[in-house]
N, C-alpha and C. Protein backbone atom coordinates (compact mmCIF):
# COMPACT_ATOMS: atom_id res chain seq x y z
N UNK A 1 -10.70 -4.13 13.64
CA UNK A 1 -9.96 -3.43 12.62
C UNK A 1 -8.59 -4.10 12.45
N UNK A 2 -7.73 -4.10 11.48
CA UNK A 2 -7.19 -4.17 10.88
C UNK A 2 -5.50 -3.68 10.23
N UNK A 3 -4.71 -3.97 10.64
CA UNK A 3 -3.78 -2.90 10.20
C UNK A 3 -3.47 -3.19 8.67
N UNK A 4 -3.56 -2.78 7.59
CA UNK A 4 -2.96 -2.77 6.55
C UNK A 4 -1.67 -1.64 5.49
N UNK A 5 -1.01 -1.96 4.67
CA UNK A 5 0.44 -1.02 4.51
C UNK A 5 -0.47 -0.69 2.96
N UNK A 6 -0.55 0.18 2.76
CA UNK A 6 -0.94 0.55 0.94
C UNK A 6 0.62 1.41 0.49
N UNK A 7 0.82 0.69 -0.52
CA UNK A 7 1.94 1.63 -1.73
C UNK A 7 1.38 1.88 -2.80
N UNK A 8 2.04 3.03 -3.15
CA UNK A 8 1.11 3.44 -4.02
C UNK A 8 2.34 4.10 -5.34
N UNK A 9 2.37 4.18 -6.24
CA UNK A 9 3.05 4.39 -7.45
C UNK A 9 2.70 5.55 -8.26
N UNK A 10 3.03 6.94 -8.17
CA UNK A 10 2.06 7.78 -8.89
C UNK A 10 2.76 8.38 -9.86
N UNK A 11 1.70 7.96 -11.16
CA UNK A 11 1.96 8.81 -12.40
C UNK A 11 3.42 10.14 -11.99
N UNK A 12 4.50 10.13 -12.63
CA UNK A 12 5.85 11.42 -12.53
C UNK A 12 5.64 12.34 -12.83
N UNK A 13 4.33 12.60 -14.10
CA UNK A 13 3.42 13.71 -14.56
C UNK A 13 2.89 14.61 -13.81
N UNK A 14 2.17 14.28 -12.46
CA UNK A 14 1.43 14.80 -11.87
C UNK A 14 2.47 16.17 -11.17
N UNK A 15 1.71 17.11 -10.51
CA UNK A 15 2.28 18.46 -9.81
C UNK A 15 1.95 17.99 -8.41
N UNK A 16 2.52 18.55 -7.60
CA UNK A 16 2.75 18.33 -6.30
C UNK A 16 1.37 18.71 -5.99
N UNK A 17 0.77 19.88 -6.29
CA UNK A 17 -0.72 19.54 -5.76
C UNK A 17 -1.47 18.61 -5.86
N UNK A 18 -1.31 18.03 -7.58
CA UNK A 18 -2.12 16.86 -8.11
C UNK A 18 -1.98 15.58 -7.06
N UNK A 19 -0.53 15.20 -6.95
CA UNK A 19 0.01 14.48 -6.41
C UNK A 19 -1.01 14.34 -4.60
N UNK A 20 -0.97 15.74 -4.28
CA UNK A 20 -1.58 15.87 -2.42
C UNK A 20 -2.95 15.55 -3.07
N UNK A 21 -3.52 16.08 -4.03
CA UNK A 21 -5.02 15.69 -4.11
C UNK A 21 -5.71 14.42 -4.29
N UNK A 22 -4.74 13.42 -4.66
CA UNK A 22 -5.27 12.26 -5.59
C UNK A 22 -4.65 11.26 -4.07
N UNK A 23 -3.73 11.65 -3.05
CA UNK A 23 -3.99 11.08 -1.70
C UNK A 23 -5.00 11.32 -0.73
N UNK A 24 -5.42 12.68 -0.74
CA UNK A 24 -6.77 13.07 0.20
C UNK A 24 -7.81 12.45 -0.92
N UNK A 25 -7.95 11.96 -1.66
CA UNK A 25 -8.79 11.48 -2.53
C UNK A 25 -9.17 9.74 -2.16
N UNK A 26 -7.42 9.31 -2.08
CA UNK A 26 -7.31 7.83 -1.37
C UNK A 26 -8.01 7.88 0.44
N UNK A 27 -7.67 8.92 0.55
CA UNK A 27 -8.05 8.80 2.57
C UNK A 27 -9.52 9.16 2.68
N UNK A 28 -10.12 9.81 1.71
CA UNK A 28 -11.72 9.56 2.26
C UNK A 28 -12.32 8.34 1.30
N UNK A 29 -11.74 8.01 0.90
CA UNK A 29 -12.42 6.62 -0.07
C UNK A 29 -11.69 5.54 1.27
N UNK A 30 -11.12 5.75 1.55
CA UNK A 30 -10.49 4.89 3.20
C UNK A 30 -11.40 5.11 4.04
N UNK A 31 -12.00 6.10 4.31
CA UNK A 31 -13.25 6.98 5.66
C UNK A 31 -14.25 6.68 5.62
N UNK A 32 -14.24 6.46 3.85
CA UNK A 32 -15.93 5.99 3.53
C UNK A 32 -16.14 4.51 3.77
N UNK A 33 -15.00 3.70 3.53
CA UNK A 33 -15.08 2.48 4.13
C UNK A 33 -14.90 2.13 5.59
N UNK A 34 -15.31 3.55 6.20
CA UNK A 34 -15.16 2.88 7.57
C UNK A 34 -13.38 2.87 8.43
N UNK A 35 -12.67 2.90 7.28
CA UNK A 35 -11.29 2.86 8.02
C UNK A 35 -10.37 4.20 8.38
N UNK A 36 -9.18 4.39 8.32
CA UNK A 36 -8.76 5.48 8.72
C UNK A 36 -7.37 5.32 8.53
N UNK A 37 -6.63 6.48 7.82
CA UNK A 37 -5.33 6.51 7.55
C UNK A 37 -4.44 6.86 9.37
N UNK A 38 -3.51 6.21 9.50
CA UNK A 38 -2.32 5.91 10.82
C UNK A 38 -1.43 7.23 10.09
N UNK A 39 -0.78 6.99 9.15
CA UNK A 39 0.31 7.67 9.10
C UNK A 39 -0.05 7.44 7.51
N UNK A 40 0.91 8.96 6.80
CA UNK A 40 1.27 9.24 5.31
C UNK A 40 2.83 8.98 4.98
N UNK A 41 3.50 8.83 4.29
CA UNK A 41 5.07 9.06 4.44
C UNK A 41 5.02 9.15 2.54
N UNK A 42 5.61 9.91 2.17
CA UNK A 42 5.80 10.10 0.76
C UNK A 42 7.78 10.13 0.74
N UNK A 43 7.74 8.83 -0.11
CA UNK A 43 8.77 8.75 -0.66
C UNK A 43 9.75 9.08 -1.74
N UNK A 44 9.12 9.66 -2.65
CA UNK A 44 9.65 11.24 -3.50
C UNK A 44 9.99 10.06 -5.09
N UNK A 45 10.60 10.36 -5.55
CA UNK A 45 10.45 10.41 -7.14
C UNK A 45 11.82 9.34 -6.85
N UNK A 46 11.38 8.13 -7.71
CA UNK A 46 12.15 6.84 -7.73
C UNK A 46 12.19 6.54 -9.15
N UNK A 47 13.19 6.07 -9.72
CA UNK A 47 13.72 4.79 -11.30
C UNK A 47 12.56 3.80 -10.74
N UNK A 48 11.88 3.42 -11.76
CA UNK A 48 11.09 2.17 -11.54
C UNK A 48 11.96 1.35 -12.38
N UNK A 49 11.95 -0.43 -11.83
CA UNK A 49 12.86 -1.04 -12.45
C UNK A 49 12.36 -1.63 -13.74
N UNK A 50 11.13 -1.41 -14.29
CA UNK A 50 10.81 -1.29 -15.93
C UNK A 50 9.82 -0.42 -16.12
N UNK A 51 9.42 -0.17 -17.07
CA UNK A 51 8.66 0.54 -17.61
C UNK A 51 7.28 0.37 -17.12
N UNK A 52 6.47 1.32 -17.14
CA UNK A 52 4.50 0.91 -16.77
C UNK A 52 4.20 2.07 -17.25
N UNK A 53 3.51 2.10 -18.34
CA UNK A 53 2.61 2.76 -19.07
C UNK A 53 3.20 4.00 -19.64
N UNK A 54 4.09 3.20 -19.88
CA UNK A 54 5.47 4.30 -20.88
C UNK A 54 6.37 5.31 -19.91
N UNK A 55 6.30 4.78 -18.50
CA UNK A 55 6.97 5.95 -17.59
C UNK A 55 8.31 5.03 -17.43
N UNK A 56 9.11 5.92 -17.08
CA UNK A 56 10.47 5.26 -16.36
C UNK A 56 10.63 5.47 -15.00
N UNK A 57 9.84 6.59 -14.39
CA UNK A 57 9.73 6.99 -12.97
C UNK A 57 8.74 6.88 -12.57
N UNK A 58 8.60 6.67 -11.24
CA UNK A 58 7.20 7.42 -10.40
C UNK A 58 7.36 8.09 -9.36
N UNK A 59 6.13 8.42 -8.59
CA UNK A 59 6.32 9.16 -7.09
C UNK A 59 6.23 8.08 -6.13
N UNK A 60 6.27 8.03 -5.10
CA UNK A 60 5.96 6.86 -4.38
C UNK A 60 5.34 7.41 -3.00
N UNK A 61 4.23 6.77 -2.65
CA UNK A 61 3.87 6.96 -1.49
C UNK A 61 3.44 5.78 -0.88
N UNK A 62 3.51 5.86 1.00
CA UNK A 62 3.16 4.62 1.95
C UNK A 62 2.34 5.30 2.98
N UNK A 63 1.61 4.40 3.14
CA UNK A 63 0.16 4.77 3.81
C UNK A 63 0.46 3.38 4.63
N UNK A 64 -0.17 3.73 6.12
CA UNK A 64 -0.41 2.91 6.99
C UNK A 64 -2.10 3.08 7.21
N UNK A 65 -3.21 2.14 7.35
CA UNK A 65 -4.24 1.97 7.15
C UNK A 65 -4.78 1.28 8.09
N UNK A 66 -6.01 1.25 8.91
CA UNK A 66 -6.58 0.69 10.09
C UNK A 66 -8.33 0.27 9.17
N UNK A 67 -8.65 -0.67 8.96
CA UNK A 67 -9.39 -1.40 7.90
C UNK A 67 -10.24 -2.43 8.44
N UNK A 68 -11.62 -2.78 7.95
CA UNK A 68 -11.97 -3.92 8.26
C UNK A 68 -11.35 -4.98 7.33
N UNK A 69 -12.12 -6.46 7.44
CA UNK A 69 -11.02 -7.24 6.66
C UNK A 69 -11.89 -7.14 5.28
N UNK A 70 -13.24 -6.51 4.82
CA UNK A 70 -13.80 -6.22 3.55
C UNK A 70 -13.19 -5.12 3.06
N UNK A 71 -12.72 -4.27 3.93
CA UNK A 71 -12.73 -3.17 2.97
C UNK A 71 -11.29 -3.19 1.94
N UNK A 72 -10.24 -4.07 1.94
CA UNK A 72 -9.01 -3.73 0.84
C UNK A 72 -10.09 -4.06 -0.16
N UNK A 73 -10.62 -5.00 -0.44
CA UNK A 73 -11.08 -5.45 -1.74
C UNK A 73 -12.12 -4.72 -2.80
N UNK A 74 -12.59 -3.33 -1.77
CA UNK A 74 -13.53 -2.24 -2.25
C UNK A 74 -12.51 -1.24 -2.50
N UNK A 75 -11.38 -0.88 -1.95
CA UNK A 75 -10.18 0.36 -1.93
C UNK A 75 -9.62 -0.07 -3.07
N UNK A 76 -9.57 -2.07 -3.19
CA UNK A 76 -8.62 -2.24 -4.91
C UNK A 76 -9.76 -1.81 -5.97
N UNK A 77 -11.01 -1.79 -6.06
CA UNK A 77 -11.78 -1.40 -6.97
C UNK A 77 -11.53 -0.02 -7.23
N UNK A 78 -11.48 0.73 -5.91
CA UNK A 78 -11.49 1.80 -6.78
C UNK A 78 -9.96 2.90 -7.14
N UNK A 79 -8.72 1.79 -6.38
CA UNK A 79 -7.56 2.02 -6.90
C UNK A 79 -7.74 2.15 -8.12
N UNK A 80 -8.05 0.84 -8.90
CA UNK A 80 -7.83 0.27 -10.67
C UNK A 80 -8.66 1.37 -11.06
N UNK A 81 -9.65 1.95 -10.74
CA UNK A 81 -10.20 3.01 -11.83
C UNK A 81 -9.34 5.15 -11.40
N UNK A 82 -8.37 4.56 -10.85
CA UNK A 82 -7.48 6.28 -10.98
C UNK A 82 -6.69 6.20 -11.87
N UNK A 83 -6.52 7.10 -12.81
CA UNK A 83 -5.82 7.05 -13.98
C UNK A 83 -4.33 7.72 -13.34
N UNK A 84 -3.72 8.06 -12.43
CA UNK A 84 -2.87 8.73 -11.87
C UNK A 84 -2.20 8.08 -11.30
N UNK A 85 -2.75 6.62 -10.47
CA UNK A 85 -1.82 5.79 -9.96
C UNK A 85 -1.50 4.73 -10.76
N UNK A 86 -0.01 4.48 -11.11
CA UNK A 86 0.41 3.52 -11.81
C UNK A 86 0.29 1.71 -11.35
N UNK A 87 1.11 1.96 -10.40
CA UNK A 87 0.72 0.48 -9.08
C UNK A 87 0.63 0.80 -7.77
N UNK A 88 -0.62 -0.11 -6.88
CA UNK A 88 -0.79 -0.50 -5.92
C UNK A 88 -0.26 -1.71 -5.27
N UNK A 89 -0.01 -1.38 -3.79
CA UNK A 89 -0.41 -3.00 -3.26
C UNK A 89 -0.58 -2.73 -1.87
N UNK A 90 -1.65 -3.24 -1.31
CA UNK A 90 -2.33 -3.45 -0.18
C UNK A 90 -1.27 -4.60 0.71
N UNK A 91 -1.02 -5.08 1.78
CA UNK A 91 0.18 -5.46 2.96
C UNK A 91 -1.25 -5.68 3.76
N UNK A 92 -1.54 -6.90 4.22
CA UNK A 92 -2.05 -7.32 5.65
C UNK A 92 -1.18 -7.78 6.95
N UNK A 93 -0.97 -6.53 7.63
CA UNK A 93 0.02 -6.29 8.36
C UNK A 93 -0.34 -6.79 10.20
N UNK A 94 -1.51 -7.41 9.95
CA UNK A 94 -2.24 -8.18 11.43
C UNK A 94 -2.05 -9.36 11.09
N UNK A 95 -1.45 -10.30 10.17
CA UNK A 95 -0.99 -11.89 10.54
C UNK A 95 0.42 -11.48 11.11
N UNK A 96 -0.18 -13.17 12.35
CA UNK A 96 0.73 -13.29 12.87
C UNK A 96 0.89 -14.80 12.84
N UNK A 97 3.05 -14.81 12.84
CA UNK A 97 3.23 -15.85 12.50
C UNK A 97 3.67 -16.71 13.23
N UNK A 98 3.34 -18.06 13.58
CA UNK A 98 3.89 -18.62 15.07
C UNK A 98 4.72 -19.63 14.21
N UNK A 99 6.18 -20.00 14.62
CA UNK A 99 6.89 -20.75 14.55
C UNK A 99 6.14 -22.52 14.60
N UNK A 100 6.44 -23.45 13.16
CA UNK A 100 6.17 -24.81 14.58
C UNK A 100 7.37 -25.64 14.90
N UNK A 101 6.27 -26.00 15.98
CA UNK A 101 8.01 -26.71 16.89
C UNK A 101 8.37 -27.26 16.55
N UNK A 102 7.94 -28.40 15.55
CA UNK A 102 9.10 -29.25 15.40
C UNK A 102 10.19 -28.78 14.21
N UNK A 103 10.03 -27.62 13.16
CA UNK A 103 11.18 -27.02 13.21
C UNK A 103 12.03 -26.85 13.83
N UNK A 104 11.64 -25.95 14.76
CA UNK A 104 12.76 -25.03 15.99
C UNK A 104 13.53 -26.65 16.47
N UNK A 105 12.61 -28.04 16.81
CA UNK A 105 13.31 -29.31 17.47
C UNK A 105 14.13 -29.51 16.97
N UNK A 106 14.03 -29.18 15.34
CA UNK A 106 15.16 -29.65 14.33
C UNK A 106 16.27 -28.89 14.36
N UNK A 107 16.38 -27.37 14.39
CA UNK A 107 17.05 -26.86 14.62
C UNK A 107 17.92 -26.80 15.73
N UNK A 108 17.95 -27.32 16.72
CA UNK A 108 18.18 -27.40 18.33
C UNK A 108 19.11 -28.46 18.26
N UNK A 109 18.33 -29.69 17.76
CA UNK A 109 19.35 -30.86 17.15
C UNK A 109 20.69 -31.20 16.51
N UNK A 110 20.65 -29.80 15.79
CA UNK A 110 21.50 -29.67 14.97
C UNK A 110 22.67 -28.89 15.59
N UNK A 111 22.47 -27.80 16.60
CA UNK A 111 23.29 -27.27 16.92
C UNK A 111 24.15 -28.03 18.30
């Protein structure tokens, strides 16, 4: 498994229920792929810095996600067909990045 970060952008329209429903909506379409939501954190009603689909605001929510490495690419399918979320983006949050040395040599050199 997998750690991945999902953001999520939701329609300003929606009601706070709409809003809780159309996330328990995201977490078993997560379950059904096998993965499992870590943590929810809802970030509340933000200025988006242009316009998307005639809104000036959205809601914002961050999801921490435990995933195989197939399943973002089945969760973006069925992101694009919710009419409620404005933008997504999926974060592969298991690369890891190793320095190479002969950077760091260069750097060392220098100091």
């Amino acid at each position: 498994m997998k750690q991945y970060e999902l953001t999520l952008v939701l329609n300003p329209d929606l009601t706070s229920e709409q809003q809780k429903a159309l996330i328990d909506k995201v977490v078993k379409i997560v379950e059904t792929a096998e993965g499992k939501v870590t943590k929810t954190n809802e970030w509340g009603k933000k200025e988006l810095a242009y316009e998307i689909k005639n809104k000036n605001h959205g809601f914002y929510w961050f999801l921490n996600l435990e995933m195989s490495e197939s399943s973002p690419v089945s969760l973006e399918k069925k992101l694009i067909l919710e009419n409620g979320i404005l933008r997504y983006l999926i974060c592969n949050q298991s690369i890891e990045v190793e320095p190479k040395l002969k950077n760091t040599e260069k750097v060392a050199k220098l100091l």
